[in-house]
PDB file of N, CA and C in Angstrom:
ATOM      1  N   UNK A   1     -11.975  22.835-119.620  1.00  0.00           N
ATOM      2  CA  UNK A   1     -12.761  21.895-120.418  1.00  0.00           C
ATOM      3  C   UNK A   1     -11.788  20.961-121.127  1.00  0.00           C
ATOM      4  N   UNK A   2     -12.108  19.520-120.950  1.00  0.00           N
ATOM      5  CA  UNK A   2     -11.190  18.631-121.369  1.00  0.00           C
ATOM      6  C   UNK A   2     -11.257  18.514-123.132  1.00  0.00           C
ATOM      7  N   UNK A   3     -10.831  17.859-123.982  1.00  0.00           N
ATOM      8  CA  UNK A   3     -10.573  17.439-124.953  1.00  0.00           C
ATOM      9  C   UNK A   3     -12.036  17.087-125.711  1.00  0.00           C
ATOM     10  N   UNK A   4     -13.001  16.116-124.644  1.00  0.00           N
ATOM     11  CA  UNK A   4     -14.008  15.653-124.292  1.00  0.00           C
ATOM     12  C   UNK A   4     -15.330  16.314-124.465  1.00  0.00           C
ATOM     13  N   UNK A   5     -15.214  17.591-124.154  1.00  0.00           N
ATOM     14  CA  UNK A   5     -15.834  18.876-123.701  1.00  0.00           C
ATOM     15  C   UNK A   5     -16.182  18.670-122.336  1.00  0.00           C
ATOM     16  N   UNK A   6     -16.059  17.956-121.619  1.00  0.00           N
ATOM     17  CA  UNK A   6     -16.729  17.994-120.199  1.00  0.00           C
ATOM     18  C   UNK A   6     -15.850  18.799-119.298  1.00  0.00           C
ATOM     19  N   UNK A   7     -15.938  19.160-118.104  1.00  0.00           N
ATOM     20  CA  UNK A   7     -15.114  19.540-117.041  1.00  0.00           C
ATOM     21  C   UNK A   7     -15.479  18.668-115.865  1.00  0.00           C
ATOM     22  N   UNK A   8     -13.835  18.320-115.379  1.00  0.00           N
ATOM     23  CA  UNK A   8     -13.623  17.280-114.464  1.00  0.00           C
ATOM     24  C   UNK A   8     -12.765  18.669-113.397  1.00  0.00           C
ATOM     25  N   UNK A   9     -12.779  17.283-111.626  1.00  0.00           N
ATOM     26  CA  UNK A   9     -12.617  18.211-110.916  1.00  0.00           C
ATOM     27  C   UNK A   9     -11.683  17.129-110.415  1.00  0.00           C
ATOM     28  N   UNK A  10     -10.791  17.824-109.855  1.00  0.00           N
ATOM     29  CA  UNK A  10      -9.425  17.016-109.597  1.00  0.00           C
ATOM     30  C   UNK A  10      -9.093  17.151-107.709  1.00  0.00           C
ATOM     31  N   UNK A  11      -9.067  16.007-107.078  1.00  0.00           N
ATOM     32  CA  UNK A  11      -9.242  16.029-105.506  1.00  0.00           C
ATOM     33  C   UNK A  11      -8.202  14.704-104.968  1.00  0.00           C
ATOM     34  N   UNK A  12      -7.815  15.225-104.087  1.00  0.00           N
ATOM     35  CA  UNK A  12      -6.749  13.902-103.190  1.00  0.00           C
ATOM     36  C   UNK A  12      -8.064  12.942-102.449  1.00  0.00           C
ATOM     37  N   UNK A  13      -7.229  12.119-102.453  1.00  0.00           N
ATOM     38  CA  UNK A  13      -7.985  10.832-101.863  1.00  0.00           C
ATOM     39  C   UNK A  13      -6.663  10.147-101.422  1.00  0.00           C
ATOM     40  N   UNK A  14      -6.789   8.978 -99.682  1.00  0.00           N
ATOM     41  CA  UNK A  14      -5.812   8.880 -99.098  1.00  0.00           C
ATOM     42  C   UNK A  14      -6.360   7.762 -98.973  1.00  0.00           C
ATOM     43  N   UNK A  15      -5.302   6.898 -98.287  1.00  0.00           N
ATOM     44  CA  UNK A  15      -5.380   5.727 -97.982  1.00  0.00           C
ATOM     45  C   UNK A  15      -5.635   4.300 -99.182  1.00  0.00           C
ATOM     46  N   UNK A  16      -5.523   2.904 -98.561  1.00  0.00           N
ATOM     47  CA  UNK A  16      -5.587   1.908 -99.454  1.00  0.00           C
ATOM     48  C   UNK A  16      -7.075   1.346-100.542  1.00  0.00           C
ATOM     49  N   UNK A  17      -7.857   2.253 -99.696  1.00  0.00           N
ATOM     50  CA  UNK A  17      -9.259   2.615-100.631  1.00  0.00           C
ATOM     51  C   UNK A  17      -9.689   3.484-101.192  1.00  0.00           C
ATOM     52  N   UNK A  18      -8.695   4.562-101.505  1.00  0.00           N
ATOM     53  CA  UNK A  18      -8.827   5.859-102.112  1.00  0.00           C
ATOM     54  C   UNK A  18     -10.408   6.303-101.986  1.00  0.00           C
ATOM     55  N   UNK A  19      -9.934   7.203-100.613  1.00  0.00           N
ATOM     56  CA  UNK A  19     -11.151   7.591 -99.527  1.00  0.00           C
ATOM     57  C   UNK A  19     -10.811   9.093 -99.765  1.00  0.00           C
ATOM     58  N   UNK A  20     -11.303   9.619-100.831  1.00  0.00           N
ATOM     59  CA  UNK A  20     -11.678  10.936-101.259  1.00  0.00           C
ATOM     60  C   UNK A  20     -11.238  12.251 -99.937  1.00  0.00           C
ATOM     61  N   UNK A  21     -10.936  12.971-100.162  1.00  0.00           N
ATOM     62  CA  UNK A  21     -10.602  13.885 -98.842  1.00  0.00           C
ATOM     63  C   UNK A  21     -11.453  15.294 -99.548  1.00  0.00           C
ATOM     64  N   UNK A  22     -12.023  15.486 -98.704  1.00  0.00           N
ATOM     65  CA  UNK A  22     -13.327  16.846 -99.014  1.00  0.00           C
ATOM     66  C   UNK A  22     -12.457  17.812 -99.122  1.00  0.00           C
ATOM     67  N   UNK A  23     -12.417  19.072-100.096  1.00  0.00           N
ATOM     68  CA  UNK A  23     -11.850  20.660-100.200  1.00  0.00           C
ATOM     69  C   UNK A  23     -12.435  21.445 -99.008  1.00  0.00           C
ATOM     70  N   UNK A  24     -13.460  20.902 -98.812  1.00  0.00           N
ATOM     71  CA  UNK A  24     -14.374  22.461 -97.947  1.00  0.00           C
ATOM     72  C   UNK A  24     -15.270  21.275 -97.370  1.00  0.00           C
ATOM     73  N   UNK A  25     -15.789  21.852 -95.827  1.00  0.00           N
ATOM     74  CA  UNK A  25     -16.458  21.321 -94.849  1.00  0.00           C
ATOM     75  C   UNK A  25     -17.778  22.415 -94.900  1.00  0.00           C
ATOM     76  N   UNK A  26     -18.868  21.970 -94.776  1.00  0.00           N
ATOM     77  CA  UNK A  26     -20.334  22.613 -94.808  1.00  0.00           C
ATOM     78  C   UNK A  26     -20.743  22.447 -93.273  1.00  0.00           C
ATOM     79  N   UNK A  27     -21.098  23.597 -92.750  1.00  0.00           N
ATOM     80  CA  UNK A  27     -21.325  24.069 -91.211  1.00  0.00           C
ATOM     81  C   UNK A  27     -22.802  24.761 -90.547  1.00  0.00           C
ATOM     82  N   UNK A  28     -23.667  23.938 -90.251  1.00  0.00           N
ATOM     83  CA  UNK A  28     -24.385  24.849 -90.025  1.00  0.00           C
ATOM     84  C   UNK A  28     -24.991  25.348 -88.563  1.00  0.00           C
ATOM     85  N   UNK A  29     -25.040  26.735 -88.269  1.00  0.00           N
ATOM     86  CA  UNK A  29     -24.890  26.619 -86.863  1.00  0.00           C
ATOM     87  C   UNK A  29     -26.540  27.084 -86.506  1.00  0.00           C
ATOM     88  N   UNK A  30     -27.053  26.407 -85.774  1.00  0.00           N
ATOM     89  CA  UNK A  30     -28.595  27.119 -85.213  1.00  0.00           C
ATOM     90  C   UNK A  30     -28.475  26.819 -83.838  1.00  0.00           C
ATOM     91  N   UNK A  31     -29.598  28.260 -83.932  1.00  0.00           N
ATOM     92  CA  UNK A  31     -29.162  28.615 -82.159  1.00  0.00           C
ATOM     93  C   UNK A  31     -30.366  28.953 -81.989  1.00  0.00           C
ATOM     94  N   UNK A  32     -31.390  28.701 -80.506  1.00  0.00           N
ATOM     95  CA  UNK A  32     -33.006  29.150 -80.582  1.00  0.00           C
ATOM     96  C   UNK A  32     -32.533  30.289 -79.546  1.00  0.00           C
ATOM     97  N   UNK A  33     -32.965  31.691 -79.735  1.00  0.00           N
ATOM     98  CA  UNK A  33     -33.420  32.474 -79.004  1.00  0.00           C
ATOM     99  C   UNK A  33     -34.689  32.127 -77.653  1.00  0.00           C
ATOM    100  N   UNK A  34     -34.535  33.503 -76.830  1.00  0.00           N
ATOM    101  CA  UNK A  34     -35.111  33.153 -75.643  1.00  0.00           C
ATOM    102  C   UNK A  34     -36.897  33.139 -76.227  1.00  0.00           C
ATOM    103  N   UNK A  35     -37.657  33.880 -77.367  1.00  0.00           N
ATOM    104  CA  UNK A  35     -38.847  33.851 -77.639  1.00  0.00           C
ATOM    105  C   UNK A  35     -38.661  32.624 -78.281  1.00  0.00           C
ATOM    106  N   UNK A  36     -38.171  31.434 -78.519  1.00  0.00           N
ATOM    107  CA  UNK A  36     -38.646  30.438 -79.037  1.00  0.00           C
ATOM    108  C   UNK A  36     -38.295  30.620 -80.678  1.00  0.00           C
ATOM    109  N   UNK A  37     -37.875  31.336 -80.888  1.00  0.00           N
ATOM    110  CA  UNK A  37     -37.375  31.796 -82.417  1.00  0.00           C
ATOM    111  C   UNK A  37     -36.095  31.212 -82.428  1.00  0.00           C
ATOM    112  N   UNK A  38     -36.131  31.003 -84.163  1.00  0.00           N
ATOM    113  CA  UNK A  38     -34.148  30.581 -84.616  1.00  0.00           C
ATOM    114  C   UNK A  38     -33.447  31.215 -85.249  1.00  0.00           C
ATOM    115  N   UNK A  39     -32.177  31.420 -85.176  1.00  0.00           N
ATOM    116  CA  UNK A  39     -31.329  32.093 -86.284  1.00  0.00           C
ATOM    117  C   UNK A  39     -30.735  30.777 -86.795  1.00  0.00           C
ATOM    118  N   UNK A  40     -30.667  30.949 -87.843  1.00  0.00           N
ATOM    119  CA  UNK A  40     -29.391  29.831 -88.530  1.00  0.00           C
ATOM    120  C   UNK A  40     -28.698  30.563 -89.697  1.00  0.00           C
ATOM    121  N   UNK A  41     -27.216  30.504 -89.530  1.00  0.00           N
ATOM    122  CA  UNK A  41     -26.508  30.397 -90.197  1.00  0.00           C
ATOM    123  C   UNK A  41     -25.672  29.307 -91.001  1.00  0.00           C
ATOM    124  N   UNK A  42     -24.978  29.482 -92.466  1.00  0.00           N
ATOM    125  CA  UNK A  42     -24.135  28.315 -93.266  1.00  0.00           C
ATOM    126  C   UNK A  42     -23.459  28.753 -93.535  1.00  0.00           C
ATOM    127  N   UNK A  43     -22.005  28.396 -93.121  1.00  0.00           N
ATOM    128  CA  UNK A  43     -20.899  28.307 -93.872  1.00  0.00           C
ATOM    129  C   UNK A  43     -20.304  27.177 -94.515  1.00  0.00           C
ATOM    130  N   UNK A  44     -19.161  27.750 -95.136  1.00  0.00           N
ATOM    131  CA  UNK A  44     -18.356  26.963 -96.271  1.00  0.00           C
ATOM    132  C   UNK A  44     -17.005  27.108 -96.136  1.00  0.00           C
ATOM    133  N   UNK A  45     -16.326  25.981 -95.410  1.00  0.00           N
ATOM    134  CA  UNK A  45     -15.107  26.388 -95.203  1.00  0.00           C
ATOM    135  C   UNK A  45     -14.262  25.246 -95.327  1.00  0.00           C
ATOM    136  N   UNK A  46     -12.976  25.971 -96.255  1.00  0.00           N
ATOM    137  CA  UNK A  46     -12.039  25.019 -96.603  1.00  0.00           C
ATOM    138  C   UNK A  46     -11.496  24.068 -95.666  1.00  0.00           C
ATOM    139  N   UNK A  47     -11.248  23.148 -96.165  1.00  0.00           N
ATOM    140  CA  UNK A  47     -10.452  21.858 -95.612  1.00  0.00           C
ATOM    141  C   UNK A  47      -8.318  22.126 -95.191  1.00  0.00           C
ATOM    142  N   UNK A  48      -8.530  23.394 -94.794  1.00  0.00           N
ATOM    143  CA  UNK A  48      -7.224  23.897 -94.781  1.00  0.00           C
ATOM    144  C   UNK A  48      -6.831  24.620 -93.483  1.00  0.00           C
ATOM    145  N   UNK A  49      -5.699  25.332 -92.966  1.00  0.00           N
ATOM    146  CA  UNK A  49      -5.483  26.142 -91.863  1.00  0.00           C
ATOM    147  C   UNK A  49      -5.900  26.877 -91.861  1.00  0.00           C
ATOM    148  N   UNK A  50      -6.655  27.521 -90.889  1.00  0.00           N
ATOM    149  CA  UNK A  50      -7.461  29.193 -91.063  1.00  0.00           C
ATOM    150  C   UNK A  50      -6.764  30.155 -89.720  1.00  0.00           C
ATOM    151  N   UNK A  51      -6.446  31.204 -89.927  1.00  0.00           N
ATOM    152  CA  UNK A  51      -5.877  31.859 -89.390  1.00  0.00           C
ATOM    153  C   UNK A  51      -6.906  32.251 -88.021  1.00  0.00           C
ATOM    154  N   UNK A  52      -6.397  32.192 -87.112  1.00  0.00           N
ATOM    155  CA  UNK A  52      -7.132  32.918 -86.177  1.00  0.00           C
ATOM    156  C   UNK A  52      -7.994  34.189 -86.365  1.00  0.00           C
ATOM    157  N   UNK A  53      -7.020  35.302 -87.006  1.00  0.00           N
ATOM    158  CA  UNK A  53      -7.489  36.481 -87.514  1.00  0.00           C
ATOM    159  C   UNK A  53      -8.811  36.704 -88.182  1.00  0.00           C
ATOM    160  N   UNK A  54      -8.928  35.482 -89.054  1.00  0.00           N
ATOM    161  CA  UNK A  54     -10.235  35.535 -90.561  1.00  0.00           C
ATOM    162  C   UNK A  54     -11.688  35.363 -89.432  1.00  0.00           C
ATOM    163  N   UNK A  55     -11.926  36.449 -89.609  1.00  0.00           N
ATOM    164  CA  UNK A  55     -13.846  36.140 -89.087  1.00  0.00           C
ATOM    165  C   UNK A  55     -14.422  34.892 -89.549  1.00  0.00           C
ATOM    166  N   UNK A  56     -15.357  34.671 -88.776  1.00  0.00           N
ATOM    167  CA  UNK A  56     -15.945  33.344 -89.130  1.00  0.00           C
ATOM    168  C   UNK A  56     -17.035  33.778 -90.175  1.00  0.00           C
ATOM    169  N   UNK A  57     -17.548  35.292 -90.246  1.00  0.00           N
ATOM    170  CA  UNK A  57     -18.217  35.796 -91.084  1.00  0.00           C
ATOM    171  C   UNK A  57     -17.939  35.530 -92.739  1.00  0.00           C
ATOM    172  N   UNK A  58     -16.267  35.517 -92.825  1.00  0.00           N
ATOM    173  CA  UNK A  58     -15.649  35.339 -94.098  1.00  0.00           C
ATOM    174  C   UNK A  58     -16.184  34.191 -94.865  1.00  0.00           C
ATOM    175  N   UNK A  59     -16.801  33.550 -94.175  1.00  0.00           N
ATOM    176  CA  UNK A  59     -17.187  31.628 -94.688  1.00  0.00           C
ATOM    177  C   UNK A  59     -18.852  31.959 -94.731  1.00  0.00           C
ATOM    178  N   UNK A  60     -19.214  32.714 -94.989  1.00  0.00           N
ATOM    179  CA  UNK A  60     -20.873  32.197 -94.817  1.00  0.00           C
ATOM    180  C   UNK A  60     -20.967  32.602 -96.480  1.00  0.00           C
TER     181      UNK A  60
END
Protein backbone atom coordinates (compact mmCIF):
# COMPACT_ATOMS: atom_id res chain seq x y z
CA UNK A 1 0.00 0.00 0.00
CA UNK A 2 1.42 3.23 -1.25
CA UNK A 3 1.76 6.44 0.81
CA UNK A 4 -1.66 7.20 -0.96
CA UNK A 5 -3.36 4.21 0.54
CA UNK A 6 -4.04 2.65 -2.77
CA UNK A 7 -2.18 -0.43 -4.19
CA UNK A 8 -0.57 -0.19 -7.56
CA UNK A 9 0.69 -3.07 -9.69
CA UNK A 10 3.94 -2.77 -11.35
CA UNK A 11 4.37 -4.55 -15.14
CA UNK A 12 6.96 -4.19 -18.19
CA UNK A 13 5.74 -2.71 -21.19
CA UNK A 14 8.05 -2.79 -24.49
CA UNK A 15 8.47 -1.01 -27.32
CA UNK A 16 8.07 2.87 -28.58
CA UNK A 17 4.35 2.83 -27.36
CA UNK A 18 4.76 1.26 -24.16
CA UNK A 19 2.66 -1.85 -25.16
CA UNK A 20 2.10 -3.40 -21.73
CA UNK A 21 3.41 -7.14 -21.72
CA UNK A 22 0.76 -9.50 -19.83
CA UNK A 23 2.25 -11.63 -16.45
CA UNK A 24 -0.07 -14.60 -17.17
CA UNK A 25 -1.97 -15.78 -20.37
CA UNK A 26 -5.80 -17.05 -19.73
CA UNK A 27 -6.51 -20.50 -21.65
CA UNK A 28 -9.46 -22.04 -22.19
CA UNK A 29 -9.70 -25.42 -23.56
CA UNK A 30 -13.27 -27.08 -24.66
CA UNK A 31 -13.59 -30.19 -26.11
CA UNK A 32 -17.31 -31.83 -27.14
CA UNK A 33 -17.53 -35.43 -26.30
CA UNK A 34 -18.97 -38.16 -28.55
CA UNK A 35 -22.81 -37.69 -26.69
CA UNK A 36 -22.79 -34.15 -27.74
CA UNK A 37 -21.72 -33.01 -24.22
CA UNK A 38 -18.68 -30.49 -23.15
CA UNK A 39 -15.95 -30.44 -20.80
CA UNK A 40 -14.22 -27.16 -20.41
CA UNK A 41 -11.45 -26.38 -18.65
CA UNK A 42 -9.34 -22.69 -17.48
CA UNK A 43 -6.15 -22.10 -16.90
CA UNK A 44 -3.81 -19.40 -15.79
CA UNK A 45 -0.52 -19.42 -16.86
CA UNK A 46 2.41 -17.29 -16.52
CA UNK A 47 3.98 -15.35 -19.22
CA UNK A 48 7.31 -17.25 -18.46
CA UNK A 49 9.30 -20.72 -19.25
CA UNK A 50 7.46 -23.71 -18.03
CA UNK A 51 9.22 -26.73 -17.60
CA UNK A 52 8.22 -29.64 -19.48
CA UNK A 53 7.86 -31.60 -16.21
CA UNK A 54 4.89 -29.13 -14.54
CA UNK A 55 1.40 -30.75 -15.44
CA UNK A 56 -0.76 -28.68 -17.24
CA UNK A 57 -3.10 -29.50 -14.26
CA UNK A 58 -0.75 -27.10 -12.11
CA UNK A 59 -2.42 -23.94 -14.04
CA UNK A 60 -6.09 -24.53 -13.72
Amino acid sequence: IEPDGKKYVKYQVIGLQDVAVPTHFFKIVLAERENSMFDMEAYIMPNAPIDDQVPLKAFL
